[in-house]
Protein backbone atom coordinates (compact mmCIF):
# COMPACT_ATOMS: atom_id res chain seq x y z
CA UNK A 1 27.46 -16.27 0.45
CA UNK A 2 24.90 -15.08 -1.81
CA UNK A 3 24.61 -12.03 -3.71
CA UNK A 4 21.32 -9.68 -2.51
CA UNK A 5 20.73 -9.95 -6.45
CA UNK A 6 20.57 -13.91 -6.23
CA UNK A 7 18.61 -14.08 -3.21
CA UNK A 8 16.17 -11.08 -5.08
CA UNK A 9 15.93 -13.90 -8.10
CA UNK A 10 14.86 -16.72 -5.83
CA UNK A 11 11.62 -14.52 -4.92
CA UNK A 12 8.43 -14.37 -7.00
CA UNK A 13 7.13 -11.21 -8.12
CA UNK A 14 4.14 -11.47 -5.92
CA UNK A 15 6.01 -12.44 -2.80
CA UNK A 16 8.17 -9.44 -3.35
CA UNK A 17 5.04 -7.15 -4.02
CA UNK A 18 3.62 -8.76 -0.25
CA UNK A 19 6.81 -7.86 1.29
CA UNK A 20 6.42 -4.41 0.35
CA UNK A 21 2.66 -4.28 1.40
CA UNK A 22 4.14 -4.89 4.83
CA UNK A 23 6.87 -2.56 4.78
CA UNK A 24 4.57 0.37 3.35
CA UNK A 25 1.51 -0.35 5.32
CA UNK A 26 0.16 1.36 7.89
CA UNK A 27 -0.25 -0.20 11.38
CA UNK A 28 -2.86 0.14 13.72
CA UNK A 29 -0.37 1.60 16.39
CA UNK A 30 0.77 4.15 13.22
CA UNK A 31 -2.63 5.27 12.68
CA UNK A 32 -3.30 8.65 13.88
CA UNK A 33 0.00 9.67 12.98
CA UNK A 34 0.24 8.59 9.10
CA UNK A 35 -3.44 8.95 8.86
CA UNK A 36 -3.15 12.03 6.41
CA UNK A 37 0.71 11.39 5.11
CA UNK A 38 -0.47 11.86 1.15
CA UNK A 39 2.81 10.16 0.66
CA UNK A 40 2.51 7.32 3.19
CA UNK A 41 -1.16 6.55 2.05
CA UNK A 42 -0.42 6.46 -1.82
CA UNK A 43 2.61 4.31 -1.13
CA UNK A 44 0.35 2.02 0.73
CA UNK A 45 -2.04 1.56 -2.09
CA UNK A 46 0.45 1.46 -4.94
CA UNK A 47 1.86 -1.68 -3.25
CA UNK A 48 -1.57 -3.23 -2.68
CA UNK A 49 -2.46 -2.55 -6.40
CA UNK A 50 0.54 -4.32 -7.43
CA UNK A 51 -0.35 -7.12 -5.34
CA UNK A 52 -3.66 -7.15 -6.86
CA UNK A 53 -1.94 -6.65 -10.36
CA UNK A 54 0.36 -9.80 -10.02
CA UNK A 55 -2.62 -11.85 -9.14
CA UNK A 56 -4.67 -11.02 -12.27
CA UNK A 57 -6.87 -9.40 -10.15
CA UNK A 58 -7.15 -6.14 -12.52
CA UNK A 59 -9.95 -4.45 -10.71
CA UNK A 60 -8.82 -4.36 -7.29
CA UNK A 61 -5.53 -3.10 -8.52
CA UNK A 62 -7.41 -0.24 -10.52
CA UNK A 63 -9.46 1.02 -7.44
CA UNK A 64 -6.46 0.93 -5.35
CA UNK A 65 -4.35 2.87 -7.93
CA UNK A 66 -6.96 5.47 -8.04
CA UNK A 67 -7.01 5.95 -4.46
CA UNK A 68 -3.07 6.33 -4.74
CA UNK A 69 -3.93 9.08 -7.16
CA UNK A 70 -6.88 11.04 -4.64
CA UNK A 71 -4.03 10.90 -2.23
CA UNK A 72 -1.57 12.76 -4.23
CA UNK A 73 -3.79 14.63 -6.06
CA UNK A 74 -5.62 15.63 -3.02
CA UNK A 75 -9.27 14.94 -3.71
CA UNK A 76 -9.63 12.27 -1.06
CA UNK A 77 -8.65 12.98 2.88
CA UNK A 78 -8.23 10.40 5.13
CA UNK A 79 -11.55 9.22 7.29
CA UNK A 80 -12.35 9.37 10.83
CA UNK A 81 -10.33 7.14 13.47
CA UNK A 82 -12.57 3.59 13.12
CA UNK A 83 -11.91 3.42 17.25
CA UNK A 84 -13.38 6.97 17.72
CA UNK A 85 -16.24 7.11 15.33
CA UNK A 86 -17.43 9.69 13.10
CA UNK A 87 -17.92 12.09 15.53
């Protein structure tokens, strides 16, 4: 049986930065619910920035890292439900 460490070491970098874009992002169905979770929502976009990151894509990763930052430093609030509107 393989160790968790040896399994860990068979997985790139990337595909272990895409498994935790799907662990820390935020479902449709979770929505409403995590919508303002300053935690949940920085978590989100620290894991898509180091997707981004891995894939030499240095600008995405920036803008998502500074959204991680609005979120915990509270200068950004999360938008209107898409299904609802802006109203």
């Amino acid at each position: 049986m393989m160790s968790q460490t040896t399994q860990l070491a068979e997985i790139s970098d990337l595909e272990l930065a895409q498994a935790l874009v799907q662990r820390l992002g935020i479902s449709s169905d979770d929505w409403h619910r995590l919508k303002a979770n300053r935690k949940a929502r920085a978590s989100e976009q620290v894991a898509a920035a180091l997707v981004f990151l891995l894939k030499d894509e240095k600008q995405e990763a920036l803008q998502r890292l500074q959204q991680a930052v609005g979120w915990l430093d509270r200068s950004i609030s999360a938008p209107p439900c898409p299904t609802h509107g802006g109203k």
